[in-house]
Protein backbone atom coordinates (compact mmCIF):
# COMPACT_ATOMS: atom_id res chain seq x y z
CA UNK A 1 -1.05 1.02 -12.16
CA UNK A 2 -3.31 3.95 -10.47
CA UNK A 3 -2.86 7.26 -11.95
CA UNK A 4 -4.29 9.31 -9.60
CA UNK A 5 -6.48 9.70 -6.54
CA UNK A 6 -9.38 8.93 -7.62
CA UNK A 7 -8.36 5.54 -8.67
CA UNK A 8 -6.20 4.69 -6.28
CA UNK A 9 -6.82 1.62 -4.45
CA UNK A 10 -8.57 1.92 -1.03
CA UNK A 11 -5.11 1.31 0.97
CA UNK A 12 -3.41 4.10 -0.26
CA UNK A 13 -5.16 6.37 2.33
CA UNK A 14 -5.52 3.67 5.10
CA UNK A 15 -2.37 4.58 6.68
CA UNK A 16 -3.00 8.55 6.15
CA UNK A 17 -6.82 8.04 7.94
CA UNK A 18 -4.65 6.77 11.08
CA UNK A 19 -2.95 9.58 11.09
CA UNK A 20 -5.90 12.03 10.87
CA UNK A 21 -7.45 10.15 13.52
CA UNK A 22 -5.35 11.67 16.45
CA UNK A 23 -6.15 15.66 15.55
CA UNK A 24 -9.65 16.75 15.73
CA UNK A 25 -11.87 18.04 12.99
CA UNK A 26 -12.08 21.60 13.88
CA UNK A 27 -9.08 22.96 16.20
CA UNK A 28 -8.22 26.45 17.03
CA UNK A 29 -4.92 27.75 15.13
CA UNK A 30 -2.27 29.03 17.74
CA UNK A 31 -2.84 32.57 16.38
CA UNK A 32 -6.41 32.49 17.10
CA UNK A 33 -5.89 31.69 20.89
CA UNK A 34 -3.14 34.57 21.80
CA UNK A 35 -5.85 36.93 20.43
CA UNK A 36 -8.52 35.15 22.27
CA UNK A 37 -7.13 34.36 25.54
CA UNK A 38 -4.00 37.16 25.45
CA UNK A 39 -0.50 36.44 24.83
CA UNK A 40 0.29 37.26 28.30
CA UNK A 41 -0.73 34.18 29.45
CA UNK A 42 1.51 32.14 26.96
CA UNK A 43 4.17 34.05 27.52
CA UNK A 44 4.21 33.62 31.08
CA UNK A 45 4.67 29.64 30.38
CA UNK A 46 7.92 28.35 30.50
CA UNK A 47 10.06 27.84 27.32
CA UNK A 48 9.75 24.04 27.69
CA UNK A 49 6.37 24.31 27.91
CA UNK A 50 5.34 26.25 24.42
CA UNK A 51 7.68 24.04 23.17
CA UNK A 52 5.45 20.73 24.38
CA UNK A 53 2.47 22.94 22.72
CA UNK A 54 4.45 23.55 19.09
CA UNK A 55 5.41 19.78 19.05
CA UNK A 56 1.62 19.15 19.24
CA UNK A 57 0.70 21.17 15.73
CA UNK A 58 -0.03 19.25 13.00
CA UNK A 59 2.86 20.11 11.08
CA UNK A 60 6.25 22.26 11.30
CA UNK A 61 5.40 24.60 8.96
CA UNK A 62 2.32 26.09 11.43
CA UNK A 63 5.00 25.80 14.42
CA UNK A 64 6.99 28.43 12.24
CA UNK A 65 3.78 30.66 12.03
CA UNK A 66 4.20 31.53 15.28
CA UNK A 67 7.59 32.79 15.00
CA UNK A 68 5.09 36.23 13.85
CA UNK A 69 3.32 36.77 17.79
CA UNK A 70 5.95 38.17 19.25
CA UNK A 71 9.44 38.80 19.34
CA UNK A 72 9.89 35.52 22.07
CA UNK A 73 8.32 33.19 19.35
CA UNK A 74 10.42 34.26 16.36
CA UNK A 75 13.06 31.53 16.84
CA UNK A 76 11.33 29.52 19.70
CA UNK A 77 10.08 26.97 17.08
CA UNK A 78 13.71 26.50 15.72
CA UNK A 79 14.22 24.19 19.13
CA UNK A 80 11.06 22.03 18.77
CA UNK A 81 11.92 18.04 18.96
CA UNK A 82 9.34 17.56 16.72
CA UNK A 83 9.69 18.04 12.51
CA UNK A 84 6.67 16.96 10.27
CA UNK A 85 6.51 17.33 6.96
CA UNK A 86 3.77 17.11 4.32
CA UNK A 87 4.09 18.07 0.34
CA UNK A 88 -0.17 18.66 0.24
CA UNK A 89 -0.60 20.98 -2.31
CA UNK A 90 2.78 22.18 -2.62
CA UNK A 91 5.63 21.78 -5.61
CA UNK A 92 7.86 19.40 -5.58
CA UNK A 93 10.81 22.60 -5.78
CA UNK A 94 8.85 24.25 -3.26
CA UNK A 95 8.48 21.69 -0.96
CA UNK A 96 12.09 20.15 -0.87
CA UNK A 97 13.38 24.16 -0.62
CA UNK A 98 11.19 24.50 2.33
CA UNK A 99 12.68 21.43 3.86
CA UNK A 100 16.18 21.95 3.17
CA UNK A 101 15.77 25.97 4.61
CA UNK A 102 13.98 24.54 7.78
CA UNK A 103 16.73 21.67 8.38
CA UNK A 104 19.49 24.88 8.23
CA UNK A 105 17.41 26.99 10.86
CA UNK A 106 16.82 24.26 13.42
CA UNK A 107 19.10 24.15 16.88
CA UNK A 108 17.58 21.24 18.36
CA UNK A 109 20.59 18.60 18.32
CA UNK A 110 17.90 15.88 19.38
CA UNK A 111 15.18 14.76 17.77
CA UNK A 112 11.91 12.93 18.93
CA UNK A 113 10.07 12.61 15.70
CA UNK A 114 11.23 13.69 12.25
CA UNK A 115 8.16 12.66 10.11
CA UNK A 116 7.69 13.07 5.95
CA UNK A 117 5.06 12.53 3.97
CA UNK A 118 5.88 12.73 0.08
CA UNK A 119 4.93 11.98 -3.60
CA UNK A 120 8.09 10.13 -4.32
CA UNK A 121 9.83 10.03 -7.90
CA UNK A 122 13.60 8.49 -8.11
CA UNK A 123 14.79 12.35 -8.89
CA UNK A 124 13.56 12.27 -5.08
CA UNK A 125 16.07 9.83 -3.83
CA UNK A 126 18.87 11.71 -2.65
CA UNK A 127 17.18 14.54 -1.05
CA UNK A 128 14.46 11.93 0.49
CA UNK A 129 17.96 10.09 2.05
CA UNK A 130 19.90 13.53 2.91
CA UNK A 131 17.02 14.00 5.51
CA UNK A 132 17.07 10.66 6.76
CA UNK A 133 20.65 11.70 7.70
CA UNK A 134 19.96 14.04 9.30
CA UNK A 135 17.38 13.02 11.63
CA UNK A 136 19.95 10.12 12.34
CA UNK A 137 22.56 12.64 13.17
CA UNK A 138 19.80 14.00 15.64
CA UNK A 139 19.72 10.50 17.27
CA UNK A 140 15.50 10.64 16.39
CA UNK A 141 13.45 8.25 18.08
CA UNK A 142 10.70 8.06 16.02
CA UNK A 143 10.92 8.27 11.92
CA UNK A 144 7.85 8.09 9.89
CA UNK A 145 8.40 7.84 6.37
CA UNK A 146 4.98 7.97 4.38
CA UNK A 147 6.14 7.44 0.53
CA UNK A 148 3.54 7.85 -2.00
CA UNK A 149 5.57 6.31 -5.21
CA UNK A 150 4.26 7.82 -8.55
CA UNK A 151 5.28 4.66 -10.19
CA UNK A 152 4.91 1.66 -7.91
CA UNK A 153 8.05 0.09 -9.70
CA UNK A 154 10.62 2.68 -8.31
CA UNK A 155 10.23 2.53 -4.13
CA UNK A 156 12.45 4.33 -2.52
CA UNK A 157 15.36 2.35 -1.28
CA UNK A 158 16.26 3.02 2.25
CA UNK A 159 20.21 3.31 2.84
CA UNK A 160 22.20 1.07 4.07
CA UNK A 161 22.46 2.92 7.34
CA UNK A 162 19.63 3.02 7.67
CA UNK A 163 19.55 -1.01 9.00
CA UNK A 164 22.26 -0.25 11.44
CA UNK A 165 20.52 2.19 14.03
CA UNK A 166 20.36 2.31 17.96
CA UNK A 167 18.25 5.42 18.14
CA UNK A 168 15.26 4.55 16.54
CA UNK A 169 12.33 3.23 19.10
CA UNK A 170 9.67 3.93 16.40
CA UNK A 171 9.42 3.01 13.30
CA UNK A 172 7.08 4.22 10.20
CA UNK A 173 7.91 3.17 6.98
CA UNK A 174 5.53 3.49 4.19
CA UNK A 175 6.18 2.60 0.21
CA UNK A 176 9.89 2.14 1.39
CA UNK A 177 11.75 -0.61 -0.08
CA UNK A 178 13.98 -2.51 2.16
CA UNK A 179 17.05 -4.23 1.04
CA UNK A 180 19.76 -4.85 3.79
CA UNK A 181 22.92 -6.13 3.00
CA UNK A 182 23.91 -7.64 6.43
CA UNK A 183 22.32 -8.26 9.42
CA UNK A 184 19.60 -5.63 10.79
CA UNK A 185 20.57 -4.06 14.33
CA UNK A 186 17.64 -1.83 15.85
CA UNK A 187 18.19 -2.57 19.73
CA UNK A 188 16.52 -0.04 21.03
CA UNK A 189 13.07 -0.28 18.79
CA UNK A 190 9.83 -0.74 20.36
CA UNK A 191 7.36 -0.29 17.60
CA UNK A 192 7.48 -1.31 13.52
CA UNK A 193 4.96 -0.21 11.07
CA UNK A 194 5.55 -1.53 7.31
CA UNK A 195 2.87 -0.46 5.14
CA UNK A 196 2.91 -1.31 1.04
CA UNK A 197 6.49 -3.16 1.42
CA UNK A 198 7.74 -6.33 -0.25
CA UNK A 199 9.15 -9.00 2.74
CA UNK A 200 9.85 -12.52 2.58
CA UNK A 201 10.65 -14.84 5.57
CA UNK A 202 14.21 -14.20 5.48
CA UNK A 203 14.00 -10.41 5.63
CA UNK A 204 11.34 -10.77 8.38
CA UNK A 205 13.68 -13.15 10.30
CA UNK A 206 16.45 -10.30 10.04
CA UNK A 207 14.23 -7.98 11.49
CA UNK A 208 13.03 -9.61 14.06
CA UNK A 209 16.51 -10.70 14.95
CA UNK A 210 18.06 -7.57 14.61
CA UNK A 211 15.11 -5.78 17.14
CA UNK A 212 15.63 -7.75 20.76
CA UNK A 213 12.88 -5.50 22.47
CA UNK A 214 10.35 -5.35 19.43
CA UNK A 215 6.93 -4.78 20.89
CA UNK A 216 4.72 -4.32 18.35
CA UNK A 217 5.22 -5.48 14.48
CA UNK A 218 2.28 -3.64 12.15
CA UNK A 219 2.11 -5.44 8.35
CA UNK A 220 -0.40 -3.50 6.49
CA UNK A 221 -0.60 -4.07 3.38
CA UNK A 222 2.69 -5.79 2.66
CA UNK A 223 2.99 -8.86 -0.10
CA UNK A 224 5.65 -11.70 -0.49
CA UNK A 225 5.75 -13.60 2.69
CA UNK A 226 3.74 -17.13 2.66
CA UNK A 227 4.70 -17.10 6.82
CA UNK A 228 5.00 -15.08 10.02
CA UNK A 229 7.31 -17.25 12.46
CA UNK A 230 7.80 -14.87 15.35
CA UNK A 231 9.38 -16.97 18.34
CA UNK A 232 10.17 -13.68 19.36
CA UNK A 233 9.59 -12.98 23.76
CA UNK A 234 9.69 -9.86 23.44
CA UNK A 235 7.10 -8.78 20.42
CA UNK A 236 3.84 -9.10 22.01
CA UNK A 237 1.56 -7.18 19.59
CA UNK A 238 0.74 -8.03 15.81
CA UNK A 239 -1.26 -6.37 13.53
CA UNK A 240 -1.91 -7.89 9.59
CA UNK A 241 -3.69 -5.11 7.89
CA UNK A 242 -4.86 -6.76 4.56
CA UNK A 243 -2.22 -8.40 1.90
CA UNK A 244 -1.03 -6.50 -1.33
CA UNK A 245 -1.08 -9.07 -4.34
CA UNK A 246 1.92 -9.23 -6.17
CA UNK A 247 1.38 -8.89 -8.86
CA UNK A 248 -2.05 -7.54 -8.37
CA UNK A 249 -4.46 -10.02 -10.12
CA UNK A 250 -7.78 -9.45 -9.32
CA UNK A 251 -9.43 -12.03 -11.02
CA UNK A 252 -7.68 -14.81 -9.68
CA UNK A 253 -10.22 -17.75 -8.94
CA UNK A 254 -7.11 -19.60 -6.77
CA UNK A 255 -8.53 -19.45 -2.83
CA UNK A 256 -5.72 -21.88 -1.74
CA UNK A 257 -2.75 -18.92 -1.11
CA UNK A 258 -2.12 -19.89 2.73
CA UNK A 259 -0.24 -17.54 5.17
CA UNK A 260 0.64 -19.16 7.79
CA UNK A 261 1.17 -17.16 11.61
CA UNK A 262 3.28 -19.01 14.16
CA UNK A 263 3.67 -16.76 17.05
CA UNK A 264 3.38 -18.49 20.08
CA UNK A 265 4.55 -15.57 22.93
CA UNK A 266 2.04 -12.38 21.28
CA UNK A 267 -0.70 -11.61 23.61
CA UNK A 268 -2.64 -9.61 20.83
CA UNK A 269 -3.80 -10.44 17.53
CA UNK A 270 -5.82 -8.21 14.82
CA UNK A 271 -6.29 -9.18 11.56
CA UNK A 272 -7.84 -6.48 9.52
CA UNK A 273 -8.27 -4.90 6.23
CA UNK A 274 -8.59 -7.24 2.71
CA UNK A 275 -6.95 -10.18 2.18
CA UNK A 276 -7.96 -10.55 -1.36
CA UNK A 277 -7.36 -14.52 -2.00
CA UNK A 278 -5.76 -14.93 0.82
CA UNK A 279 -6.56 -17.15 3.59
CA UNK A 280 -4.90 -17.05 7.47
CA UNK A 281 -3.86 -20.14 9.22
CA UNK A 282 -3.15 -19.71 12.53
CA UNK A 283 -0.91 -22.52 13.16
CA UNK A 284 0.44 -21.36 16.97
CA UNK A 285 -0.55 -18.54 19.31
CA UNK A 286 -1.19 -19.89 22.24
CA UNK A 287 -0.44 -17.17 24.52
CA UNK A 288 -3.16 -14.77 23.12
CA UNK A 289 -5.50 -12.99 25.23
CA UNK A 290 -7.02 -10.79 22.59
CA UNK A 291 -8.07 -10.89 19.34
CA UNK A 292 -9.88 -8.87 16.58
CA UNK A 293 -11.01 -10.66 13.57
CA UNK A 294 -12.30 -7.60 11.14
CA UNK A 295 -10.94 -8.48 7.71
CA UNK A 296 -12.64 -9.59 4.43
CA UNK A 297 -11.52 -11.61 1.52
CA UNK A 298 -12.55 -10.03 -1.71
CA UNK A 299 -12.65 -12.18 -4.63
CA UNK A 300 -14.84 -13.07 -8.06
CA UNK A 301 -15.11 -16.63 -6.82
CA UNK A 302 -18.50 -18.29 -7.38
CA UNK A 303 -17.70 -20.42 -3.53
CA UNK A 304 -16.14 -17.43 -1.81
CA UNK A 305 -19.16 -17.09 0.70
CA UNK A 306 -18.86 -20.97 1.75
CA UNK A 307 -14.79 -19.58 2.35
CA UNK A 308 -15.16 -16.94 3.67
CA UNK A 309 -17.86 -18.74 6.62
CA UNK A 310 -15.32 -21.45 6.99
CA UNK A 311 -12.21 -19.64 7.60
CA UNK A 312 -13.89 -16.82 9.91
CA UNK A 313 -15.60 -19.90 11.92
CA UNK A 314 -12.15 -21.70 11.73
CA UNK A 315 -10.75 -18.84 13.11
CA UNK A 316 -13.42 -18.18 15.94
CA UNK A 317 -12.84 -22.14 16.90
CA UNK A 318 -9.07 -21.61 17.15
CA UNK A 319 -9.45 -18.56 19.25
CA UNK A 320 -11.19 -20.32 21.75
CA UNK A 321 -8.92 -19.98 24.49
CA UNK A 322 -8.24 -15.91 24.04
CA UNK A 323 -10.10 -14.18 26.64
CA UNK A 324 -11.63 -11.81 24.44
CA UNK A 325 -12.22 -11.98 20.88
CA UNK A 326 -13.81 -8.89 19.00
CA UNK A 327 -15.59 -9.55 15.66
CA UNK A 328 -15.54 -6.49 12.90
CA UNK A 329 -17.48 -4.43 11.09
CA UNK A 330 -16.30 -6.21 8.05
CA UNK A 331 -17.62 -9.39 8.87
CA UNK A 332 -21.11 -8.37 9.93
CA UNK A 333 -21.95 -10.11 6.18
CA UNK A 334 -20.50 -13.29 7.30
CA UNK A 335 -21.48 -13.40 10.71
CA UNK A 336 -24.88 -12.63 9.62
CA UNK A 337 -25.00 -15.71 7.19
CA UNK A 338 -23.36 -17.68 10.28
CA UNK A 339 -26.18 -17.30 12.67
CA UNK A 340 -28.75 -18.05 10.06
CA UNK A 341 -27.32 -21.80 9.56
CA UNK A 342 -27.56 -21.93 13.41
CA UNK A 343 -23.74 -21.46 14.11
CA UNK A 344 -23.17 -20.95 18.48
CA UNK A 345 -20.93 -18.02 18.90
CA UNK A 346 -18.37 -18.66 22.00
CA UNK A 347 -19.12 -16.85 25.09
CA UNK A 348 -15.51 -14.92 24.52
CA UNK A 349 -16.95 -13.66 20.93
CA UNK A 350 -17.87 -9.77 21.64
CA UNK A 351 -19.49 -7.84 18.53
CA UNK A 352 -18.64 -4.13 19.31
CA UNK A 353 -19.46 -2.96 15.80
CA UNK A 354 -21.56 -6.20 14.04
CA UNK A 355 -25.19 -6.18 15.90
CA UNK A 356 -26.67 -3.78 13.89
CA UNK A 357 -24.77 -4.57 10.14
CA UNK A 358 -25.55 -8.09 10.62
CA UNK A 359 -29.18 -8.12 10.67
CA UNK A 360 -29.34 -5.13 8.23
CA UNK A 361 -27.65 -7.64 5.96
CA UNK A 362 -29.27 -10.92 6.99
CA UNK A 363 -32.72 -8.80 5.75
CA UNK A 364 -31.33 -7.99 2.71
């Protein structure tokens, strides 16, 4: 069990780096361009338009800041499509109060995104579910849960209504616990991201089922499932970001754990992130046309080197017929030790980020 940030495991801010990824370093606040550019020229935008720009801030609570520029902002944010919430640095009190008063002042009947990002204790539970609701009410399209549980034994356990949805088209869910009781109906989603959740093959069959027009399935970090049978038409994107032992055992010398992917309609493959002990056999996916291989397995094995050459050149072998196969920044150590024992690369292997780590560690 990690007790705080400093020794959290390196996953718990993978998903949280994606999301700083799509706002810059150093932006302007709102504030600071009515005073440097004039208001006049915001104010002579129309309404739909400032509210494209307060969708874009970070978070709701700066959208609400403007409601002090003028008298035309006070309540203009109270119509955005867009609610994000983050408890950085505030109070659990504080932060569900702020919630709670910002649900009461919006007017927007329809949502786009409702977004949360919380430290999650089971005290949490019903308020965590009473937005949910809400956003549901608002017919939201795309619901990002980020849950950050303070004990990793009490996820938060999405509703039952939760399974039973046509709105969503996007999915988040983070640290979310997912126990349907019946069959899963999403028919309008395009996009699932599962991050730190337990799944077996049944559940994953549900889903998959329940999700006709499922483009793009995202497992990052998830644990349970020994196999990924997607037979799926529609899905045509997957992502395996790293595996979560369960339980975590990081001293386990057994490299035979075997996930096995049979997905023979996806056109994309990546395989990222740590897979600890275990190893990915790609049984079908014939219909690829990309793939990106940047993953490493991370064990105290005295033979994981010889693994760790033979699955990524396994891998490479079977991926012979994609038309373009990218090799990571994670396995510049491998690839490195590769070339030394004279292994050919395919012509389809590209190396957008290994050149340069390879020989730096081929000389060390």
């Amino acid at each position: 069990m990690w007790e705080s940030s400093e020794t959290s495991p390196p996953w718990k801010s993978w998903k949280k780096y994606k999301i700083n990824l799509q706002f810059p370093k150093k932006r302007m606040k709102l504030e600071e361009i009515v005073e440097e550019r004039g208001e006049d020229r915001l104010s002579s935008l129309q309404d739909c338009l400032l509210l494209e720009i307060l969708s874009r801030l970070p978070y709701t609570k700066d959208a609400i800041g403007t409601g002090t520029l003028s008298k035309r902002w006070k309540h203009l944010w109270t119509w955005v499509p867009s609610l994000i919430f983050s408890d950085h640095n505030l109070p659990p009190w504080e932060f569900f109060s702020f919630v709670n008063k910002t649900l009461t002042q919006c007017r927007q009947l329809k949502l786009k995104k409702f977004e949360v990002s919380i430290f999650y204790d089971i005290q949490s539970g019903s308020q965590l579910n009473n937005w949910i609701h809400y956003a549901i009410r608002c017919n939201v399209e795309e619901l990002n849960l980020m849950i950050r549980n303070v004990d990793e034994r009490d996820k938060f356990l999405l509703d039952q209504c939760f399974f039973n949805n046509s709105c969503f088209t996007d999915l988040t869910l983070e640290g979310c616990m997912l126990n349907p009781c019946g069959a899963i109906s999403w028919k309008n989603l395009r996009s699932l991201w599962i991050c730190e959740g337990h799944l077996n093959e049944d559940l994953i069959e549900n889903i998959i089922a329940g999700s006709p027009v499922l483009e793009t399935l995202v497992l990052a970090y998830c644990y349970g499932y020994k196999q990924l049978h997607i037979t799926s038409t529609s899905i045509k994107n997957l992502v395996v970001h790293g595996y979560y032992l369960d339980p975590p055992n990081y001293e386990d010398d057994d490299l035979t754990h075997i996930i096995e992917i049979n997905a023979p309609n996806i056109l994309s493959l990546k395989i990222e992130g740590n897979l600890w002990q275990w190893k990915i056999l790609l049984v079908n996916v014939s219909s690829l046309v990309k793939a990106n291989l940047d993953y490493t397995m991370f064990v105290y094995h005295e033979t994981i080197l010889e693994v760790e050459e033979e699955k990524l050149k396994e891998h490479i072998l079977n991926l012979s017929h994609v038309k373009e196969l990218k090799i990571g920044f994670l396995c510049s150590k491998v690839v490195s030790r590769l070339e030394a024992k004279g292994f050919v690369f395919p012509s389809n292997v590209k190396f957008p980020h290994v050149r340069s780590s390879a020989s730096f560690a081929l000389s060390h």
